[in-house]
Protein backbone atom coordinates (compact mmCIF):
# COMPACT_ATOMS: atom_id res chain seq x y z
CA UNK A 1 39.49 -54.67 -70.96
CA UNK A 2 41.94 -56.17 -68.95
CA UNK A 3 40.32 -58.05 -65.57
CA UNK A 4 42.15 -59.37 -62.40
CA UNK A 5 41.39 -62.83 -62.82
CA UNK A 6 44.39 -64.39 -61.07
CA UNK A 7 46.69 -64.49 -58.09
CA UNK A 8 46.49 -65.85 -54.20
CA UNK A 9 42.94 -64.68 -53.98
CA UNK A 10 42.01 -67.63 -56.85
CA UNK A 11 43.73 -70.08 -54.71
CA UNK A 12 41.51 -69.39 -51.64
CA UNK A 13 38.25 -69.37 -53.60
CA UNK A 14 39.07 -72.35 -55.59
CA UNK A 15 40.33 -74.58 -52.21
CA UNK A 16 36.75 -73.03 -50.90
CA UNK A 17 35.39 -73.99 -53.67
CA UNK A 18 36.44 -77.40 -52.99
CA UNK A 19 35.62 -78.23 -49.88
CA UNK A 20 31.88 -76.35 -50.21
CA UNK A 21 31.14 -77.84 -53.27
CA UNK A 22 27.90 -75.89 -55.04
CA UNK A 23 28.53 -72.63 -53.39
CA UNK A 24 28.33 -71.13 -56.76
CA UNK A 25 24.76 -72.43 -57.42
CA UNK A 26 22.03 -69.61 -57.66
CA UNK A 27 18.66 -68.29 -58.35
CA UNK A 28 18.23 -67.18 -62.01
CA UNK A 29 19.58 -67.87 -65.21
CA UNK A 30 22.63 -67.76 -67.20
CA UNK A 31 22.14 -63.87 -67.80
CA UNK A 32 21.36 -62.88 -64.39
CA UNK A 33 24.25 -60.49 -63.14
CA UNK A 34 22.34 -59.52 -60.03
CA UNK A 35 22.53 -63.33 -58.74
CA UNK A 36 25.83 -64.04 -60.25
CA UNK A 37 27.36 -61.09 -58.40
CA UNK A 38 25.76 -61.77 -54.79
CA UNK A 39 26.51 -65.37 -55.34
CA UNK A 40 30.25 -64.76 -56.19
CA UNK A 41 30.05 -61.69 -53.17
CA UNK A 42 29.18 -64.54 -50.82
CA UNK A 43 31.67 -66.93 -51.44
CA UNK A 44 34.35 -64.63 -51.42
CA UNK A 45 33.36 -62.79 -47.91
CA UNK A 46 33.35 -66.93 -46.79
CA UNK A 47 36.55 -67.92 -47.94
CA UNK A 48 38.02 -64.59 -47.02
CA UNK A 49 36.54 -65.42 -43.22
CA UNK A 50 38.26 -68.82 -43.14
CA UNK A 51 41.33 -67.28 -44.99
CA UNK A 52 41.91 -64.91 -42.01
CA UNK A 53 40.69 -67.69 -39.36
CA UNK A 54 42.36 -70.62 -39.95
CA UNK A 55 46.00 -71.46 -40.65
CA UNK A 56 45.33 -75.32 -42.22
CA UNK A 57 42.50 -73.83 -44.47
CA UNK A 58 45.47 -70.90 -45.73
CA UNK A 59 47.92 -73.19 -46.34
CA UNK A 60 45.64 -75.26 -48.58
CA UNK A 61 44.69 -72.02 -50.28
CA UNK A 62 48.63 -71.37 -51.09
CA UNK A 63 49.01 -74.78 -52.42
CA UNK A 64 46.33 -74.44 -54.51
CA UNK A 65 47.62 -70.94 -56.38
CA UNK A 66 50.74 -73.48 -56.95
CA UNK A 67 48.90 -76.08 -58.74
CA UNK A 68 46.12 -72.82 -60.54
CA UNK A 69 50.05 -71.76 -61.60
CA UNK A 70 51.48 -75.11 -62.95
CA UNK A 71 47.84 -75.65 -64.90
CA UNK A 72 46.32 -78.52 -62.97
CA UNK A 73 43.16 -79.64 -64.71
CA UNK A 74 40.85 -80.04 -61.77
CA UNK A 75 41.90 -76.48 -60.15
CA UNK A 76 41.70 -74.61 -63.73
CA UNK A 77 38.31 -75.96 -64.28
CA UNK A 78 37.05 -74.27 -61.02
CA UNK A 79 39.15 -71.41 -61.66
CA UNK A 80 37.21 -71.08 -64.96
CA UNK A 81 33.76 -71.38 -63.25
CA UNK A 82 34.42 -68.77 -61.39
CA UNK A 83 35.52 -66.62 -64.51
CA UNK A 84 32.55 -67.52 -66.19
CA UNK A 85 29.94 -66.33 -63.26
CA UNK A 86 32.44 -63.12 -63.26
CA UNK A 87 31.71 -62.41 -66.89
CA UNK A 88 27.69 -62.91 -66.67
CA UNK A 89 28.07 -59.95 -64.34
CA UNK A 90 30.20 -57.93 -66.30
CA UNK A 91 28.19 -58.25 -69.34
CA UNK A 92 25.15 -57.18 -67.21
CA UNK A 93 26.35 -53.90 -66.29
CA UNK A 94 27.93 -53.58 -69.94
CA UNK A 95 24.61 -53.55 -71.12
CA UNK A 96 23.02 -51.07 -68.44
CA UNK A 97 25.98 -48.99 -69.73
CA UNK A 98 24.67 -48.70 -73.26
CA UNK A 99 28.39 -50.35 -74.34
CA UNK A 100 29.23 -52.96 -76.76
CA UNK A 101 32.06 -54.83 -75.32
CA UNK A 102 32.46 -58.93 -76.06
CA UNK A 103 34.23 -61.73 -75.19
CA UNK A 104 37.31 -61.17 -77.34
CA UNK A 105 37.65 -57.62 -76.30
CA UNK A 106 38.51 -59.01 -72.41
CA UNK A 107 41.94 -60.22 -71.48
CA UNK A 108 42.22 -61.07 -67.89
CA UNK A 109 45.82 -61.27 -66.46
CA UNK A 110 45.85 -65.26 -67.15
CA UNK A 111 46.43 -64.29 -70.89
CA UNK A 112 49.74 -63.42 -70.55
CA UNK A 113 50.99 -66.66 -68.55
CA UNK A 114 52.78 -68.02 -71.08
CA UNK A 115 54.68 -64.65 -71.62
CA UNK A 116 55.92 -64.31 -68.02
CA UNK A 117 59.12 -66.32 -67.90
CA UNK A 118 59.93 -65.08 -71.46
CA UNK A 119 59.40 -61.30 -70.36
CA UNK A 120 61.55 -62.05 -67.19
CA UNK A 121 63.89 -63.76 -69.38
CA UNK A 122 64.46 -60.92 -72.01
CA UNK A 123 64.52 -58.26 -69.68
CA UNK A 124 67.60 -60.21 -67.66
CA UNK A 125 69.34 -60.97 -70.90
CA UNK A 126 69.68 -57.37 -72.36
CA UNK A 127 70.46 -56.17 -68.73
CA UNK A 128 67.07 -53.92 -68.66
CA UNK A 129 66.69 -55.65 -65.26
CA UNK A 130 69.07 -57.22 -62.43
CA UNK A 131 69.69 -59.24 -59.49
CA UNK A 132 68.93 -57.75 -56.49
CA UNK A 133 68.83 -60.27 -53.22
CA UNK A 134 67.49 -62.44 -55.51
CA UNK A 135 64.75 -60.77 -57.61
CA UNK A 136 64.85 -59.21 -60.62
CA UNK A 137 64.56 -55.84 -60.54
CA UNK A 138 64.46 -52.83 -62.25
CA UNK A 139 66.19 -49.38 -61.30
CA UNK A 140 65.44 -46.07 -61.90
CA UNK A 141 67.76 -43.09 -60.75
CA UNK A 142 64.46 -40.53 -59.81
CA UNK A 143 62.32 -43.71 -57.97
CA UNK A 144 63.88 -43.72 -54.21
CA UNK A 145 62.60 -44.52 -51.22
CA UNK A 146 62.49 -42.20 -47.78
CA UNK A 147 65.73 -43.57 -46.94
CA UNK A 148 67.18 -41.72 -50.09
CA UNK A 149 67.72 -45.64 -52.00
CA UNK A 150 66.21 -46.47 -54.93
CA UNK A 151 62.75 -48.09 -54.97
CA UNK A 152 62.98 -51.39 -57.90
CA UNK A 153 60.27 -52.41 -59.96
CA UNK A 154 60.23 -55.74 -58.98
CA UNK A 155 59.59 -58.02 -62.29
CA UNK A 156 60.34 -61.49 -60.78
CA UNK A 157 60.34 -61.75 -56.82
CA UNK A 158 62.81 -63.41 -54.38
CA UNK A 159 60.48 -66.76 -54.28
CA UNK A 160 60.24 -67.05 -57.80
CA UNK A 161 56.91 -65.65 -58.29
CA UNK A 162 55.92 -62.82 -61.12
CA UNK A 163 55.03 -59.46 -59.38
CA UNK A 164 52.40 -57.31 -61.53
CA UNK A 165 55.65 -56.12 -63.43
CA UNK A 166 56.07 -58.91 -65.34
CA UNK A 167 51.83 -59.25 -66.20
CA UNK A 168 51.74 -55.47 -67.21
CA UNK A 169 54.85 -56.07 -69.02
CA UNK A 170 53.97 -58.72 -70.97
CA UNK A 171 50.74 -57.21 -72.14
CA UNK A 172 52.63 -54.48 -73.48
CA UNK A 173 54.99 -57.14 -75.76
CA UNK A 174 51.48 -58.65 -76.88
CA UNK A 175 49.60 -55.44 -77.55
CA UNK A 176 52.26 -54.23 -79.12
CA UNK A 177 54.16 -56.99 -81.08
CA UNK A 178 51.09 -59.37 -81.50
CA UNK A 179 48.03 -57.01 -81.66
CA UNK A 180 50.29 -53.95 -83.56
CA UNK A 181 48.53 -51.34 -81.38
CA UNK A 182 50.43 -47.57 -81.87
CA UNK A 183 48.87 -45.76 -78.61
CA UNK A 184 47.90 -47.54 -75.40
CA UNK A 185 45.41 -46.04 -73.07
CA UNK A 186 45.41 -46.60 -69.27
CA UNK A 187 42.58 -46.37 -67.36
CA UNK A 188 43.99 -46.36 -63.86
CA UNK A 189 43.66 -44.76 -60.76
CA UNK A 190 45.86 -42.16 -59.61
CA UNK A 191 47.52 -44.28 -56.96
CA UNK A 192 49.30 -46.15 -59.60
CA UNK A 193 50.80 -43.68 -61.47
CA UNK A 194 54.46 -44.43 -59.89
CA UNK A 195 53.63 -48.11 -60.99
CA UNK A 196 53.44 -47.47 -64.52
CA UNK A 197 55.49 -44.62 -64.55
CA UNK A 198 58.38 -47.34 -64.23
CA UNK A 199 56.38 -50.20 -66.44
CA UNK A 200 56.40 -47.51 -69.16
CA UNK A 201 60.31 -46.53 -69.00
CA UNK A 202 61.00 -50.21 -68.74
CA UNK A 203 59.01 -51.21 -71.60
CA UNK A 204 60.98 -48.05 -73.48
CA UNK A 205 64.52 -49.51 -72.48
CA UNK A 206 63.29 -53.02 -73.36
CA UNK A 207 62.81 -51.23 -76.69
CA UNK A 208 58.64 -52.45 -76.46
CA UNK A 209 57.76 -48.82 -76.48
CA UNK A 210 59.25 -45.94 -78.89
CA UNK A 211 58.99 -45.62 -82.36
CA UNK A 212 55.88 -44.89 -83.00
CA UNK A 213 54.15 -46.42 -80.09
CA UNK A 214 53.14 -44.63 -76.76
CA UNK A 215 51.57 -45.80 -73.67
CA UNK A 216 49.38 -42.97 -71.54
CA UNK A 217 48.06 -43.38 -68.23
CA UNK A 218 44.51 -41.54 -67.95
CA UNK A 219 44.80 -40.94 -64.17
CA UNK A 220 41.73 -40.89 -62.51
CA UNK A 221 40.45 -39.74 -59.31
CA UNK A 222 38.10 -40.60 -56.31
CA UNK A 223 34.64 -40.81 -55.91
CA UNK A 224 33.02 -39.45 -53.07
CA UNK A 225 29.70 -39.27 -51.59
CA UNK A 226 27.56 -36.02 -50.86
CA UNK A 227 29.88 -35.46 -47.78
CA UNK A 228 32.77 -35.57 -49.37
CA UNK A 229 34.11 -39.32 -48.06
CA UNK A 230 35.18 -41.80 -50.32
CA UNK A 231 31.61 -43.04 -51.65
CA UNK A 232 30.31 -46.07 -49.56
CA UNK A 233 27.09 -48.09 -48.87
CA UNK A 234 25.77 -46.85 -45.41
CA UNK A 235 27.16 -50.35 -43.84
CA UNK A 236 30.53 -48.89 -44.91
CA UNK A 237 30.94 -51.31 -47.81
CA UNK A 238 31.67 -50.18 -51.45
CA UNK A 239 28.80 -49.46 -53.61
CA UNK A 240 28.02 -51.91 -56.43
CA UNK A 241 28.35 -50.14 -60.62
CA UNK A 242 24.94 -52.22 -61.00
CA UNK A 243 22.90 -50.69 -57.78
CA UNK A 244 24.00 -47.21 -58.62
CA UNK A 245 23.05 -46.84 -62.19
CA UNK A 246 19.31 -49.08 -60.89
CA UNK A 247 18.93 -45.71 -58.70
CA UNK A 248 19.85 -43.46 -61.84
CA UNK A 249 17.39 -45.03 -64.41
CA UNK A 250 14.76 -45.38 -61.33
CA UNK A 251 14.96 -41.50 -60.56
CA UNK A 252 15.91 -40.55 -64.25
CA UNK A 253 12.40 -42.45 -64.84
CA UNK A 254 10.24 -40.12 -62.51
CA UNK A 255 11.51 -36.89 -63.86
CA UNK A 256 10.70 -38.26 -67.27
CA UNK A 257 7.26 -39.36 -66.37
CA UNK A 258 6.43 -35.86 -64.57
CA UNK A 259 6.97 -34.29 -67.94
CA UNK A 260 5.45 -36.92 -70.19
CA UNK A 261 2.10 -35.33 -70.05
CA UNK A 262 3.09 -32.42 -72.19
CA UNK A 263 5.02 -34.48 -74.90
CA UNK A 264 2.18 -37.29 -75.25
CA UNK A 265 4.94 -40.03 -74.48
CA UNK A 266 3.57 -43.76 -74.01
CA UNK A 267 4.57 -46.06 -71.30
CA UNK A 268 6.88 -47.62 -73.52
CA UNK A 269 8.72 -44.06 -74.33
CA UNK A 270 8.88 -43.29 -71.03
CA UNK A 271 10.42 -46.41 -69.56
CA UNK A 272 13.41 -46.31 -72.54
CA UNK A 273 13.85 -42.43 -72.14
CA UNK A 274 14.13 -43.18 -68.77
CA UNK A 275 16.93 -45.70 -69.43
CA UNK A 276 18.63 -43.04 -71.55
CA UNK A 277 18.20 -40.22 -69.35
CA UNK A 278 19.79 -41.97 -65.83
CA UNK A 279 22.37 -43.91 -67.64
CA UNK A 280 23.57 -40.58 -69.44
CA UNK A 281 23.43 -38.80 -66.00
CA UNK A 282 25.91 -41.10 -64.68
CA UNK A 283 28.43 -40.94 -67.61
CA UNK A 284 28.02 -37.18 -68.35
CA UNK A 285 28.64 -36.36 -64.22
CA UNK A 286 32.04 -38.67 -64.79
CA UNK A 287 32.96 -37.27 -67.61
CA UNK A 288 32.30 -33.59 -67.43
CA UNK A 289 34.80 -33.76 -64.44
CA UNK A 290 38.41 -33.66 -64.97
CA UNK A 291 39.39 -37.06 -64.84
CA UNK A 292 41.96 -36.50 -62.05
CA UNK A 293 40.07 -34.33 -59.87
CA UNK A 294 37.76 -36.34 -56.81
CA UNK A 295 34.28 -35.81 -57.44
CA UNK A 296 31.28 -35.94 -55.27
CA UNK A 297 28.57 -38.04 -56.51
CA UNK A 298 24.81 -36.52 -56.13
CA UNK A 299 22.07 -38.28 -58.05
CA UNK A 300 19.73 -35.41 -57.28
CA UNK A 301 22.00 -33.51 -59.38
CA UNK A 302 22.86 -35.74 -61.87
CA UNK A 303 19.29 -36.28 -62.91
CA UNK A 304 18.13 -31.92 -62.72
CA UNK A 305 17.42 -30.61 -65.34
CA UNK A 306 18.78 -27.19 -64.57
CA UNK A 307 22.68 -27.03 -64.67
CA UNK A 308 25.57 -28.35 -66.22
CA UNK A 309 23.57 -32.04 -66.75
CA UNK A 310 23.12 -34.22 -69.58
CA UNK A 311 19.50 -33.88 -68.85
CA UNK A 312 19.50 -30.39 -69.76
CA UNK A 313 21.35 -31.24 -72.94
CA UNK A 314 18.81 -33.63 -73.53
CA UNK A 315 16.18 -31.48 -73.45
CA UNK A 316 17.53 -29.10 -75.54
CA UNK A 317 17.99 -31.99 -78.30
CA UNK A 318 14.34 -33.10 -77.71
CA UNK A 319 12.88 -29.46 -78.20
CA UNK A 320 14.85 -28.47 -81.09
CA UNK A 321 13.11 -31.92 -82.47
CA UNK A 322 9.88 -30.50 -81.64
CA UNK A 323 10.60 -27.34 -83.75
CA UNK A 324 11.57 -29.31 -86.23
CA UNK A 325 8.42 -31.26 -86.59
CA UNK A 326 6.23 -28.25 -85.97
CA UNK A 327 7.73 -26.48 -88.72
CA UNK A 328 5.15 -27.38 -91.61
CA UNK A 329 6.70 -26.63 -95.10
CA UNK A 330 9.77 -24.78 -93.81
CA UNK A 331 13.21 -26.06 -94.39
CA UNK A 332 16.08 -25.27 -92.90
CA UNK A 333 18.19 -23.49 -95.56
CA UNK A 334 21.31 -21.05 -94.86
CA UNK A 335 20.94 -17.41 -95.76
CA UNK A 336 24.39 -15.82 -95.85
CA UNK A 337 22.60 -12.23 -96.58
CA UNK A 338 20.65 -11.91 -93.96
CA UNK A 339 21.70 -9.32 -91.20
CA UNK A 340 22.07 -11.53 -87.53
CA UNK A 341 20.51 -10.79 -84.24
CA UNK A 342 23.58 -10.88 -81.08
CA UNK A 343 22.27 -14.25 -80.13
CA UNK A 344 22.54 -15.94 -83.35
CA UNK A 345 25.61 -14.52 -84.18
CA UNK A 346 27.23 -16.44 -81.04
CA UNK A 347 25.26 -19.68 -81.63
CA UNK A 348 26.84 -19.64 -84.65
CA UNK A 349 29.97 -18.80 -83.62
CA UNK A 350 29.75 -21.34 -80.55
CA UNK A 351 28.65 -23.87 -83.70
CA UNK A 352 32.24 -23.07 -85.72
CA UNK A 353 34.35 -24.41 -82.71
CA UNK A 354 33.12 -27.56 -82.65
CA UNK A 355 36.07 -29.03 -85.07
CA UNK A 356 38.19 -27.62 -82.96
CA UNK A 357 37.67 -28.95 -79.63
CA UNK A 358 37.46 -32.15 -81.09
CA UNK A 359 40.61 -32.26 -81.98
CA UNK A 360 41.96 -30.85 -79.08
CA UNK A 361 39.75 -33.26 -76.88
CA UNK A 362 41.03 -36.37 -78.62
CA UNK A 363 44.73 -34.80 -78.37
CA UNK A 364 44.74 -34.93 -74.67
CA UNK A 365 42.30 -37.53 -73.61
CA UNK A 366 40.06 -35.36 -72.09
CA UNK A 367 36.51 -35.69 -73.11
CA UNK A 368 35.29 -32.66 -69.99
CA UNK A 369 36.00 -30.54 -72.54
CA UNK A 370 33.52 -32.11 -75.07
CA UNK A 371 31.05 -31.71 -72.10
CA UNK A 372 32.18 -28.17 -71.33
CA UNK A 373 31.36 -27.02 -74.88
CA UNK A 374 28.23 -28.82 -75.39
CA UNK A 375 26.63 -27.54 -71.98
CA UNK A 376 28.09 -24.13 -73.25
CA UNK A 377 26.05 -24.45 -76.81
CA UNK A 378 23.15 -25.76 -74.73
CA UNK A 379 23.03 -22.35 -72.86
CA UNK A 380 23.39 -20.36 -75.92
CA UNK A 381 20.54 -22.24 -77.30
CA UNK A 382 18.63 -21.14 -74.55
CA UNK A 383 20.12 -17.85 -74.93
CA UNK A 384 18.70 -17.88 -78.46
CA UNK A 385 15.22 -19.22 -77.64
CA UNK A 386 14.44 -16.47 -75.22
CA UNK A 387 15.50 -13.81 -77.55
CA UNK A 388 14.92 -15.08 -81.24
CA UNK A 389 11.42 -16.60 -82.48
CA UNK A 390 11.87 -19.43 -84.58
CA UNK A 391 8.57 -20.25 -86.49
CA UNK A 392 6.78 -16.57 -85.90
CA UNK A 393 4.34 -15.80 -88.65
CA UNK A 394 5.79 -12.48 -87.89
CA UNK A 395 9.34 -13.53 -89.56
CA UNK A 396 9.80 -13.41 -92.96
CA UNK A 397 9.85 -16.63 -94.81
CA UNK A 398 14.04 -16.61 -95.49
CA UNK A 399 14.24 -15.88 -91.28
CA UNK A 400 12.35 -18.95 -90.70
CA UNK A 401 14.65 -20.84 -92.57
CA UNK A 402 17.67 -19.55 -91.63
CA UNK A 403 17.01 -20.16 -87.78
CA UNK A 404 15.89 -23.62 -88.57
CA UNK A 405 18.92 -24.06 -90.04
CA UNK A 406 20.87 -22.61 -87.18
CA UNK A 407 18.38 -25.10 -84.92
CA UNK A 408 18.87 -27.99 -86.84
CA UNK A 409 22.78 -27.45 -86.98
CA UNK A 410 22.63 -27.23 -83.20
CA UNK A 411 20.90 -30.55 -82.93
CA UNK A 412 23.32 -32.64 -85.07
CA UNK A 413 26.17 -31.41 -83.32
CA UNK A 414 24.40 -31.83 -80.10
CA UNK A 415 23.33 -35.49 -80.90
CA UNK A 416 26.88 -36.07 -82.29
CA UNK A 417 28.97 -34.61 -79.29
CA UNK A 418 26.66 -36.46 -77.17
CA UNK A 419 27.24 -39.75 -79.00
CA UNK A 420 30.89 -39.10 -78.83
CA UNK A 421 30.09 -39.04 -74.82
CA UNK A 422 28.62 -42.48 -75.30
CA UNK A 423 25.10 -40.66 -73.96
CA UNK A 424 21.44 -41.25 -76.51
CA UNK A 425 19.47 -38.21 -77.09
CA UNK A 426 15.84 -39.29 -77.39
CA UNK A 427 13.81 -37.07 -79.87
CA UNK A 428 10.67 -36.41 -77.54
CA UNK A 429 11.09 -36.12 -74.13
C-alpha cells in the first residue's frame, strides 16, 4: 500500500506544526480514526490558509521540506507524528473494510529516499535518461506535447529535486530486486495512465522490468453522485471512505432489521449482518462496475435487495442455508440418472463455468466479471426456486437429494465467489 507521506505539503504542516505546538492533540484514544482524521483535516485546512496568505510563513514551510529532506532530527520527529495519526485512521477504515492490512504491508514514498540519487544515478549512467536544461529526463518518441515536441519524464528536476519519477522508479528496483515480486499491480486512476505508461517503458529500458516481471496499471474511473457530478459532500468538499461506509452499515442495518422478524435473528445478529450487508454493498457496487467506467454512487441501490446487489446474493446464500437446515435426514447426494427439469439443467450448467471465469477473471484483473456471474447464478437460483420444489414430500426421496445437492453446490460457490469479492455471506438473514 503505498501512501503519500512526503513532499512540500510535509514542510508546511510540520513549520505549522511548529509554531502551533499541540494542534495534533484530540478527543479519544489511540484507535480513534474519526478524531485522528478531523484533527489532522484541521490542521491541514490551517496551514494550507497561512500557506496561501502569507509569504514569511511559505518560505519557512520551503525551508523546512529542505531540512524533512536532509533528515533533521527535530523536523523528522514531527514528520513522524503526523504519520502516526495518519495510520490510526487508515487502520480504522481498514477494519470497517473487513481487510487485513498491517504495518509492514505500507510503504509510504519516504521508503525509497535512500534509493533516489542511486535511481537518478543509474538511469544517467546507462544513458536511459539525459540532460535536458538541466534535468534529467527521459524521452519517448510517441509522448509529445501540442506543439508536436516530445513531453520528458522528468526523473531529477532543474533545482535538484526528485520528481515522482524517480519515487515510482525506485519502488520498482525495490519491489522487484529486493522484494522479488513477478507482477505488479497498479491501482491508479485513469488520469495517470500517461505517467506510468512512461515509468513502465523506463523501468523496461533500465532493464527493472522484462523477464519475467510485468507491471499493470488497473485504471480506474470516477465516482459520481446520483446526478452524475463527481461525488461531493453538499458543502462541495470530498466525501470521507469512513462517513460513507457509516451510512452503508447504518441503512444496510434497517433493511436487515425489517426482515429479522421472520428469521428469529437477535440483536446481536442483526447489528453484525448489518455490518456485512452495507460493507458488501459498497465493495460489490465498485466492483461489479468495470473498473474504468465512472459510476454513480446510490446507497438506496446499493443496499435493495432486488437487482444486481450483493444483498440479493446474500439472500440467496442465507435461504439456501435455511433449506439446508430444514432438510431433516436428507443429504445432498448427486444422482447422475435422474432425468432434469429446464431449470436445473441451467443451474447446473451456470455451476460448470465457474472454473472458468475464474481464470479468465484473474487473467485480466477484472473481478466485474466474478460479480456478473454470481448475480447471473443468483437469478437462476431464483429461476429454480419458482419452478423446482426442493424438500416436497411429493418428490421422491433420490429428487430430494439431488436438488439439495444442486442447492448446496450453489451455496459453496456462492460463499466462495463472494469471498473472492472480499464480501461475508451470513447464514441467516
Amino acid at each position: 500500500h503505498h501512501i503519500g507521506d512526503w513532499g512540500t505539503q510535509f514542510g508546511m504542516l510540520i513549520q505549522y506544526l511548529i509554531e502551533h505546538p499541540g494542534a495534533l492533540k484530540h478527543e479519544g484514544g489511540a484507535s480513534d480514526g474519526e478524531a485522528a482524521m478531523s484533527t489532522l483535516n484541521r490542521v491541514y485546512k490551517a496551514s494550507r490558509a497561512l500557506f496561501d496568505a502569507n509569504e514569511e510563513f511559505k518560505a519557512r514551510s520551503r525551508d523546512r521540506v529542505v531540512a524533512l529532506q536532509a533528515g533533521d532530527p527535530e523536523t523528522l520527529e514531527l514528520w513522524q507524528g503526523f504519520v502516526d495519526e495518519s495510520k490510526i485512521y487508515f487502520h480504522s477504515v481498514f477494519d470497517k473494510l473487513d481487510m487485513e492490512v498491517r504495518d509492514p504491508d505500507i510503504v509510504g514514498e519516504s521508503g525509497y529516499n535512500d534509493m533516489l540519487e542511486e535511481t537518478c544515478r543509474i538511469l544517467e549512467e546507462t544513458g536511459v535518461a539525459v540532460r535536458s536544461e538541466g534535468a534529467l529526463c527521459v524521452f519517448f518518441d510517441d509522448v509529445k506535447g501540442p506543439d508536436g515536441n516530445k513531453v520528458p519524464l522528468i526523473v531529477k528536476k532543474t533545482n535538484g529535486g526528485y520528481g515522482y519519477a524517480a519515487t515510482d522508479l525506485s519502488a520498482i528496483r525495490n519491489r522487484v530486486q529486493d522484494l522479488k515480486a513477478d507482477t505488479l499491480l497498479y491501482v491508479v486512476d485513469a488520469r495517470q495512465s500517461l505517467h506510468f505508461k512512461m515509468v513502465f517503458e523506463t523501468a523496461r529500458r533500465a532493464g527493472w522490468l522484462g523477464d519475467g516481471v510485468k507491471a499493470v496499471q488497473l485504471a480506474f474511473g470516477t465516482v459520481l453522485g446520483k446526478d452524475g457530478k463527481p461525488f461531493k459532500t453538499r458543502e462541495g468538499e470530498t466525501v470521507r471512505l469512513e462517513d460513507l461506509l457509516d451510512e452503508a452499515v447504518e441503512r444496510a442495518t434497517a433493511v436487515v432489521r425489517e426482515k429479522a422478524g421472520k428469521v428469529g435473528l437477535s440483536e446481536e445478529e442483526i447489528v453484525e449482518n448489518g455490518r456485512y450487508v452495507g460493507i458488501g454493498a459498497v465493495k460489490y457496487a465498485d466492483l461489479s462496475t468495470s473498473a474504468v467506467r465512472d459510476y454513480k454512487f446510490d446507497l438506496d441501490q446499493m443496499v435493495s435487495l432486488n437487482g444486481d446487489t450483493s444483498v440479493y446474493l446474500q439472500y440467496a446464500y442465507a435461504r439456501i442455508q435455511s433449506i439446508l437446515r430444514k432438510a431433516g435426514d436428507a443429504v445432498p447426494a448427486a444422482h447422475p440418472e435422474l432425468a432434469l427439469a429446464p431449470a436445473e439443467r441451467a443451474l447446473g450448467l451456470h455451476l460448470d463455468q465457474f472454473g472458468e471465469v475464474l481464470s479468465e477473471v484473474a487473467a485480466g484483473y477484472e473481478p466485474h466479471k466474478l460479480a456478473a456471474y454470481l448475480y447471473q447464478l443468483a437469478s437462476h437460483l431464483t429461476t429454480f426456486y419458482d419452478q423446482c420444489q426442493v424438500l416436497s414430500p411429493d418428490n421422491a426421496p433420490e429428487v430430494v437429494e439431488n436438488r439439495l445437492f444442486l442447492v448446496e453446490l450453489t451455496a459453496r460457490t456462492l460463499h466462495q465467489g463472494m469471498a473472492l469479492l472480499g464480501i461475508r455471506t451470513p447464514e441467516r438473514l
